[in-house]
Protein backbone atom coordinates (compact mmCIF):
# COMPACT_ATOMS: atom_id res chain seq x y z
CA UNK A 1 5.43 -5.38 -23.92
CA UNK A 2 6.89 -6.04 -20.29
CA UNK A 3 9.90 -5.07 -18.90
CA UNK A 4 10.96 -9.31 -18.61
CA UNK A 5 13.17 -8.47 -15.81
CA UNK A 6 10.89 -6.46 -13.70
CA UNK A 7 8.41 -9.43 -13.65
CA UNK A 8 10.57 -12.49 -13.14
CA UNK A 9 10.96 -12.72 -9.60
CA UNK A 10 6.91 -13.82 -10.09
CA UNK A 11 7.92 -16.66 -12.08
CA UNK A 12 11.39 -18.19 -10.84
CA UNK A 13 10.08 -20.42 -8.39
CA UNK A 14 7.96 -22.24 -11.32
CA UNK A 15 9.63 -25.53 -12.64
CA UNK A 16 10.25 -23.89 -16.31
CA UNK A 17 12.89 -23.27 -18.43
CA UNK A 18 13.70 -19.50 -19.34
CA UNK A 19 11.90 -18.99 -22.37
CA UNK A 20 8.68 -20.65 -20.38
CA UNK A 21 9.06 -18.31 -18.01
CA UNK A 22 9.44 -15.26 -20.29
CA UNK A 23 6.80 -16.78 -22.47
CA UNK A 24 4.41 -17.04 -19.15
CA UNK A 25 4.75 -13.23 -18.31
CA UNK A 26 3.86 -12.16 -21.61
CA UNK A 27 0.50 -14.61 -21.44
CA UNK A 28 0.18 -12.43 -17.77
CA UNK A 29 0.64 -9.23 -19.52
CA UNK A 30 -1.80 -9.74 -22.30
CA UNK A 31 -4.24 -10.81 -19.83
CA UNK A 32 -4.07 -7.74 -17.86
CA UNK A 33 -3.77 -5.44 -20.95
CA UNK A 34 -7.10 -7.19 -21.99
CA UNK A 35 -9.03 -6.44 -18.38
CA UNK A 36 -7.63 -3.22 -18.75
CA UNK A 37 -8.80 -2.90 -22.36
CA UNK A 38 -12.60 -4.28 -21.24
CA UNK A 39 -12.87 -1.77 -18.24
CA UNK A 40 -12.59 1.13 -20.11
CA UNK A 41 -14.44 0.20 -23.29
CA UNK A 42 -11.08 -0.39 -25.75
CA UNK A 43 -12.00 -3.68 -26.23
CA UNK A 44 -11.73 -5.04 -29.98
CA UNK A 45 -15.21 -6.59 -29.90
CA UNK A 46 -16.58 -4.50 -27.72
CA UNK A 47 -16.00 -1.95 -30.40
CA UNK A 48 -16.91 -3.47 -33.03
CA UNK A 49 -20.03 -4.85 -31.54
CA UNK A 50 -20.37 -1.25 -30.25
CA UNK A 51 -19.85 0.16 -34.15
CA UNK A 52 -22.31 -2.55 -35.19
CA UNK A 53 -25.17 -1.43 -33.29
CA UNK A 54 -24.84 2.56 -33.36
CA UNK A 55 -23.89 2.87 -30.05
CA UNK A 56 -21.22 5.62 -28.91
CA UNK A 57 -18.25 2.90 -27.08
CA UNK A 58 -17.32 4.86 -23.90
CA UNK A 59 -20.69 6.08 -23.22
CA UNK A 60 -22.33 2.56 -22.87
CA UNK A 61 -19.50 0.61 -21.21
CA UNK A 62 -20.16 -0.80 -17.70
CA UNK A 63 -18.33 0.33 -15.26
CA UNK A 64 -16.85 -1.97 -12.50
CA UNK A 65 -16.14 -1.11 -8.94
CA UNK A 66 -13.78 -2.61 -6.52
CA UNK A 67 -13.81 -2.31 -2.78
CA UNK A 68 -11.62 -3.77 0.51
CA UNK A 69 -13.57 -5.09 3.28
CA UNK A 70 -12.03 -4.78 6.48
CA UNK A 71 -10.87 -8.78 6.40
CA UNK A 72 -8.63 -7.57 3.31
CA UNK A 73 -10.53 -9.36 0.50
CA UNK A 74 -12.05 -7.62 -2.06
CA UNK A 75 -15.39 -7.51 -4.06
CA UNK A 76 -16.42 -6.49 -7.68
CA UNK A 77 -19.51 -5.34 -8.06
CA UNK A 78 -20.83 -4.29 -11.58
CA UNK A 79 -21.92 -0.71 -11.40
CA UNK A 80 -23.65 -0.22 -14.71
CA UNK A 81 -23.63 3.68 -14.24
CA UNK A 82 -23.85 5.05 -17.96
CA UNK A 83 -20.66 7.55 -18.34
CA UNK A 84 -21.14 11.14 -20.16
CA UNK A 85 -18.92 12.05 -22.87
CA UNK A 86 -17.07 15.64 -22.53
């Protein structure tokens, strides 16, 4: 779970009351646990779908790539490189 306090200075300036805005940084957190989780293959259906059709997880996850153009915005490309496992 997040450290509440670290994160709150991103949510004060909403129109909230406190538990809103501790409830709205755990909905954040989540979120980015679950890209995290996707990226690297953790994902619960991923797995399972993974499980389901005999496939090794990490080995046929996509991969995702992001790079900084010189403007400062970024892009995501989808690599699909298949990863080895070690």
């Amino acid at each position: 779970m997040p450290d509440i306090e670290k994160y709150r200075g991103f949510v004060n300036h909403f129109d909230l009351t406190d538990e809103q805005k501790v409830e709205l940084i755990h909905i954040g957190w989540m979120m980015a646990e679950s890209f995290v989780d996707r990226a690297v293959g953790g994902d619960p259906v991923q797995l399972a779908l993974h499980e389901r059709d005999g496939k090794r997880a990490l080995a046929s996850s996509p991969m995702i790539e992001f790079t900084r153009a010189a403007d400062g915005t970024f892009a995501i490309s989808d690599v699909n490189t298949e990863r080895e496992e070690t």
